[in-house]
N, C-alpha and C. Protein backbone atom coordinates (compact mmCIF):
# COMPACT_ATOMS: atom_id res chain seq x y z
N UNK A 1 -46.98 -41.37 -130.96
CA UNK A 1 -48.04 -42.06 -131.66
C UNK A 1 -47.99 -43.53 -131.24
N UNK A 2 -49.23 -43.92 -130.86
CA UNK A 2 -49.24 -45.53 -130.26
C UNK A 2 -49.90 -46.52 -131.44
N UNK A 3 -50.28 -47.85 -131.12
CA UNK A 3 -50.49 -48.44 -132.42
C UNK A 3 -52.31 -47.45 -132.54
N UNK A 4 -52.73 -47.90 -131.77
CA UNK A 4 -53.89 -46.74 -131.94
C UNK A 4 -54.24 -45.90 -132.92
N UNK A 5 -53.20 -45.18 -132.69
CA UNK A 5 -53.07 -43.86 -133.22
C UNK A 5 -53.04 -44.05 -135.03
N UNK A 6 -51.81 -45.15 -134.93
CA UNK A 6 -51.14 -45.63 -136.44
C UNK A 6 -52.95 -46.40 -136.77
N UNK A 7 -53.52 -46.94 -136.26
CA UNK A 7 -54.79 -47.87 -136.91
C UNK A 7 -56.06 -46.70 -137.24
N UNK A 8 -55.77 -45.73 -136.36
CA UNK A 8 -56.71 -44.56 -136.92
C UNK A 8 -56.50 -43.63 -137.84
N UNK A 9 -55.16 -43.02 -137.92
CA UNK A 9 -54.80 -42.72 -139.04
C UNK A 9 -54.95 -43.78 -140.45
N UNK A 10 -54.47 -44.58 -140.15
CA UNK A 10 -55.01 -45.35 -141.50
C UNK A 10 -55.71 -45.73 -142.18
N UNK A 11 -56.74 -45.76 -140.73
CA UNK A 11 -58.52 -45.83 -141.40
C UNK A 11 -58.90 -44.67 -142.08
N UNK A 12 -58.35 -43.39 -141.81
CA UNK A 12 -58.28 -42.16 -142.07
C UNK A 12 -57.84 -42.13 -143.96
N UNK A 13 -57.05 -42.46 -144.09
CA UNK A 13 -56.05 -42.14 -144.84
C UNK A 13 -56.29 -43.23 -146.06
N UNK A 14 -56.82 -44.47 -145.62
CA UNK A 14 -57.10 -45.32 -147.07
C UNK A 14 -58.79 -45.65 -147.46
N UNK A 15 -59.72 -44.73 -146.61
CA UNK A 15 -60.99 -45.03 -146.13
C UNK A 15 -61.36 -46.32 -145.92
N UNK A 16 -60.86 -46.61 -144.94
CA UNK A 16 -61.40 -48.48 -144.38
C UNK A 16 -62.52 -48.29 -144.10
N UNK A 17 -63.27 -48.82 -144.50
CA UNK A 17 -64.87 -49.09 -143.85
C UNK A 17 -65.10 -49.42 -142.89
N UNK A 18 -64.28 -49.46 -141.55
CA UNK A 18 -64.17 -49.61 -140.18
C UNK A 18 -63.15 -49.84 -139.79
N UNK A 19 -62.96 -49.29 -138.06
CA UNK A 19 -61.49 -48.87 -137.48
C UNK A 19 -61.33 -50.29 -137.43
N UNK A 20 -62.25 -51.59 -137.38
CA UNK A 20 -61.75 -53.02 -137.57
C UNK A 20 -60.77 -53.58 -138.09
N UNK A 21 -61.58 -53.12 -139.58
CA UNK A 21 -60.88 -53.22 -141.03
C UNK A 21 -59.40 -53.04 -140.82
N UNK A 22 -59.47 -51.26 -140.40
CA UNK A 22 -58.11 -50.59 -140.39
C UNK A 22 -57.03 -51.61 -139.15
N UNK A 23 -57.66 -52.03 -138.15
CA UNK A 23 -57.05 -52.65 -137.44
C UNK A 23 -56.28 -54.28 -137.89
N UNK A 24 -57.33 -54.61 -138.88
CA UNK A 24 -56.46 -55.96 -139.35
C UNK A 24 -55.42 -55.78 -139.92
N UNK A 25 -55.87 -54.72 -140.83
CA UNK A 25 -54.74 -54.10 -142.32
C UNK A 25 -52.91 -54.12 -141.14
N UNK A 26 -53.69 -53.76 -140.55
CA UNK A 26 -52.40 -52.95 -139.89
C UNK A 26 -51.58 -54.18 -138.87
N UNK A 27 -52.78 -55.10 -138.64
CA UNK A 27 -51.91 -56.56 -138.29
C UNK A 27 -51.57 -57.30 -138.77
N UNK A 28 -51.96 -57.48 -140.37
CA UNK A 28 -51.47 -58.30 -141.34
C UNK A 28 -49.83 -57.79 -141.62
N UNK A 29 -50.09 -56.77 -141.85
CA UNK A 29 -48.43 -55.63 -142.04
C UNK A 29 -47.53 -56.07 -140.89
N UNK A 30 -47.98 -55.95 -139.95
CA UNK A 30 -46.74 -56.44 -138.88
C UNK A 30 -46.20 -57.89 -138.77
N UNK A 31 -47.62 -58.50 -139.09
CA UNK A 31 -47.43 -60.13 -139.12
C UNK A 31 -46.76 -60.55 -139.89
N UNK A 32 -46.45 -59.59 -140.96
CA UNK A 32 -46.06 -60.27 -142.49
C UNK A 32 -44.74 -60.03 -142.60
N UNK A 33 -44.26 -58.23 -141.69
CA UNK A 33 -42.70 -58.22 -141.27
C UNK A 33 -42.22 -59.35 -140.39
N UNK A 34 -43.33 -59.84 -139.09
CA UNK A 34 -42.57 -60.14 -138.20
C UNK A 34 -42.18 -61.54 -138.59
N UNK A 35 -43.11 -62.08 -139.21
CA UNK A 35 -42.75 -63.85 -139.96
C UNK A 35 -41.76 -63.72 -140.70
N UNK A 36 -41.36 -62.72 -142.13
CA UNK A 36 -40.19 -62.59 -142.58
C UNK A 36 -39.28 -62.58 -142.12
N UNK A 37 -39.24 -61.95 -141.24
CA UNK A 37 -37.69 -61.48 -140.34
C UNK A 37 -37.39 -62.63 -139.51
N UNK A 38 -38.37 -63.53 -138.83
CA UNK A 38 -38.19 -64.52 -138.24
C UNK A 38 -37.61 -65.40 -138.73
N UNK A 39 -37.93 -65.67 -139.81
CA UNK A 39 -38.14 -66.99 -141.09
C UNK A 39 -36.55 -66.59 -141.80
N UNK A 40 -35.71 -65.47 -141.04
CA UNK A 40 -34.84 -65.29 -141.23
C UNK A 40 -34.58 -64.46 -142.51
N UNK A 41 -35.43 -64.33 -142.97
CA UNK A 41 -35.36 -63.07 -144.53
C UNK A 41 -35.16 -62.00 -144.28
N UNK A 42 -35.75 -60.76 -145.35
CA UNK A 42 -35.63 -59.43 -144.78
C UNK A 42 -36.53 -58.83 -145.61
N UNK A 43 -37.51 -57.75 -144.81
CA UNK A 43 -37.94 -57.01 -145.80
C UNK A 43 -38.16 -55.53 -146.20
N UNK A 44 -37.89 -55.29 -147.30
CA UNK A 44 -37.55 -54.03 -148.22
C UNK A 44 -38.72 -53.16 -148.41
N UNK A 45 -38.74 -51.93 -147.80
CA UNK A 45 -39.86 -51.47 -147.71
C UNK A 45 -39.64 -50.24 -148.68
N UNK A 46 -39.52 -49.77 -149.75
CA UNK A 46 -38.88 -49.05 -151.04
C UNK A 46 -38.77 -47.32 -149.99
N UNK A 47 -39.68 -46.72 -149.62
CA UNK A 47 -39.42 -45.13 -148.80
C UNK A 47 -39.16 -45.19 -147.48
N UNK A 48 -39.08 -46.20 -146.77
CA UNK A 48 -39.12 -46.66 -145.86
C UNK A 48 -38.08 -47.15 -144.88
N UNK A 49 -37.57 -48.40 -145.43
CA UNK A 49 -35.87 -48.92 -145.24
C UNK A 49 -36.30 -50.77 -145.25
N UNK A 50 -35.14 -51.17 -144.45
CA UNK A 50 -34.84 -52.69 -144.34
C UNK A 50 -34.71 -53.01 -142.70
N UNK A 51 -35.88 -53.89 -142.94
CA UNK A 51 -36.32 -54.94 -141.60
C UNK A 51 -35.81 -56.16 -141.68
N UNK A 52 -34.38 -56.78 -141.14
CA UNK A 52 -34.12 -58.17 -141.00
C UNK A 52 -33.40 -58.25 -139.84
N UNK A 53 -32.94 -59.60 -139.78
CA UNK A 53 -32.18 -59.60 -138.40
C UNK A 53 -31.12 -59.77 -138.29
N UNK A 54 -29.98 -59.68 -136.80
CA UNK A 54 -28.76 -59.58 -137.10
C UNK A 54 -28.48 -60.37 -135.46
N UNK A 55 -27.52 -61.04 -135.34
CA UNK A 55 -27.14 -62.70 -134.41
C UNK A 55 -25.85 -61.35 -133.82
N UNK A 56 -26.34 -61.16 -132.46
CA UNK A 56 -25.65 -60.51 -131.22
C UNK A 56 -24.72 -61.75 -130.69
N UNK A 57 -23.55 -61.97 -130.94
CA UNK A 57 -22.61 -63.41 -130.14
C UNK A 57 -23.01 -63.54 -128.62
N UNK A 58 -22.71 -64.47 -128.10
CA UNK A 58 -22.41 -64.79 -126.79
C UNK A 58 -21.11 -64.13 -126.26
N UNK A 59 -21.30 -63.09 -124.89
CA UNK A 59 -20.36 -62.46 -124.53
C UNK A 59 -20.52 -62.64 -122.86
N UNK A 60 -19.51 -62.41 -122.25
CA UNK A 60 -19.27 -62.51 -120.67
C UNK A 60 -19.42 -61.00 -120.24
N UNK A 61 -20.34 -60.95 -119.57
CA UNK A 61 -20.87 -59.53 -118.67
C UNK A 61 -20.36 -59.26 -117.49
N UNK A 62 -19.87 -58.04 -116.78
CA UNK A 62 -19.86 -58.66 -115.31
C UNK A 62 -21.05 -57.60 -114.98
N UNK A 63 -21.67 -58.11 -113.69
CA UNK A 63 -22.15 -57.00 -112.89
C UNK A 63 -21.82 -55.96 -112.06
N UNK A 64 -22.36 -54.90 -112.47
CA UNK A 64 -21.36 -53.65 -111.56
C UNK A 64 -21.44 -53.75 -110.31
N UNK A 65 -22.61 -54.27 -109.76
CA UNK A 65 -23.12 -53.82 -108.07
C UNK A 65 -22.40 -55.56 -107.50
N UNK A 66 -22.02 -56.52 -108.11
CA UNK A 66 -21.78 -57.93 -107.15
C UNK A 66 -20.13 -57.95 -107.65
N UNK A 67 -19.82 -57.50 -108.96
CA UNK A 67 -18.41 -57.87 -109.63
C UNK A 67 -18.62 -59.11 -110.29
N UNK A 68 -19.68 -60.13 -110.17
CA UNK A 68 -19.39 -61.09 -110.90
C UNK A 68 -19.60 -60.95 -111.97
N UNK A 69 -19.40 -62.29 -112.93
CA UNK A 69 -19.33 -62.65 -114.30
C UNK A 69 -20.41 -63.18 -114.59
N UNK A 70 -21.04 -62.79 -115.93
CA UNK A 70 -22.34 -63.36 -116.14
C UNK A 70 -22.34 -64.01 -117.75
N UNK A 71 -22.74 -64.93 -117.93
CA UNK A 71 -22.31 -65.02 -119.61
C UNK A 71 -23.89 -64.98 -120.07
N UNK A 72 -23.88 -64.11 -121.08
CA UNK A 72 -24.90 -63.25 -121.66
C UNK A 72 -24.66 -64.67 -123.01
N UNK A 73 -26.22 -65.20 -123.30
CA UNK A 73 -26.16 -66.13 -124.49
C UNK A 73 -26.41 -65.03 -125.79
N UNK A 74 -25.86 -65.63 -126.69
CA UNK A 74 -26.29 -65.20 -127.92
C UNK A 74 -27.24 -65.42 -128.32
N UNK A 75 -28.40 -64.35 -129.28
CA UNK A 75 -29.17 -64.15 -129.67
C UNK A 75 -29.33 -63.63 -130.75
N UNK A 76 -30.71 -63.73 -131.48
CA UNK A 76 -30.88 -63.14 -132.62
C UNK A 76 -31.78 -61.59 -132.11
N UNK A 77 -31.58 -60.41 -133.18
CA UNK A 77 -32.10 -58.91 -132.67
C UNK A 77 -32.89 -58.81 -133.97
N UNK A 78 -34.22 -58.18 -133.89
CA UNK A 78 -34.37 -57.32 -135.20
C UNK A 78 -33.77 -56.48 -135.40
N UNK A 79 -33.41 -55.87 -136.75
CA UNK A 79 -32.78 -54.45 -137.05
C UNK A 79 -33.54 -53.93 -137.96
N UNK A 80 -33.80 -52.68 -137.86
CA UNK A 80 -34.50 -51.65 -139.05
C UNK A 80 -33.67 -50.41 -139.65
N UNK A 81 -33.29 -50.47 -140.43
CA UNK A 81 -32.01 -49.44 -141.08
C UNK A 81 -33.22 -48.54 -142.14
N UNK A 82 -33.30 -47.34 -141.60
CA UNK A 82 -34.15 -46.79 -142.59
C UNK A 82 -33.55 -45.96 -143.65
N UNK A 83 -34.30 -45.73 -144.72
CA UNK A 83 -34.13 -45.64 -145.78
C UNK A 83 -33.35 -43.94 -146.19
N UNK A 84 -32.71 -43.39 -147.05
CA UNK A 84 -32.17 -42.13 -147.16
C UNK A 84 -33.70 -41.07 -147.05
N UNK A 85 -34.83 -41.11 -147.48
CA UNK A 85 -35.56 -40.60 -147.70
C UNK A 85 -36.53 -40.02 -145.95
N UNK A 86 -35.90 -41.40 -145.17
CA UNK A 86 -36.67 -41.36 -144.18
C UNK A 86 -35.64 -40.52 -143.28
N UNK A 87 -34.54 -40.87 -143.36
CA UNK A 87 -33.34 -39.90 -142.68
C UNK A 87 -33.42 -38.68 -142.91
N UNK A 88 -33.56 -38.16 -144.16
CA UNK A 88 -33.63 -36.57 -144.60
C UNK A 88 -34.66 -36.13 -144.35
N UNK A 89 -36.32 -36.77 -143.99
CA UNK A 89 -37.16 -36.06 -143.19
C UNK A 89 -36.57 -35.97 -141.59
N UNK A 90 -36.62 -36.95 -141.12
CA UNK A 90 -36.31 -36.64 -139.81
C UNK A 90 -35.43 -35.75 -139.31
N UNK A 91 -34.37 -35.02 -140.10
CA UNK A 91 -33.10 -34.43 -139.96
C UNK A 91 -33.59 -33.12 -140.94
N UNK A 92 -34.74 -32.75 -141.14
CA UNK A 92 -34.82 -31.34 -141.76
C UNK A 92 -35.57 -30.06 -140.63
């Protein structure tokens, strides 16, 4: 399923009065995770799970094909830990 897919189903599913509509709905939602999570918060999605982020350290890499050493900077990752509800569908 592509975002597509997710903006048509939803127009589907909450009757948006256009795949427009359905298309904002569905960018406000991401916009609203992706600023939280940025902004360094987290957010709790109750059937769903938890969207925040988690700081990967600075580590020394080497490359397999030269042997050298590469130092990989630290960064911040999103993480999404989903919820018990969402685990026990996927696993039935």
């Amino acid at each position: 399923m592509n975002k597509a897919d997710v903006i048509e189903e939803f127009r589907q599913r909450t009757d948006a009065p256009s795949r427009a509509a359905a298309a904002r709905s569905v960018e406000a939602f991401i916009d609203i995770i992706v600023g939280a999570v940025a902004a360094g918060g987290e957010v709790r999605i109750g059937r769903l799970g938890v969207f925040d982020r988690n700081y990967h350290k600075a580590t020394a890499r080497r490359n397999p094909n030269t042997n050298e050493v590469i130092d990989v900077p630290g960064k911040w990752v999103m993480r999404f830990r989903p919820a018990k509800a969402v685990k026990a569908a996927v696993n039935k």
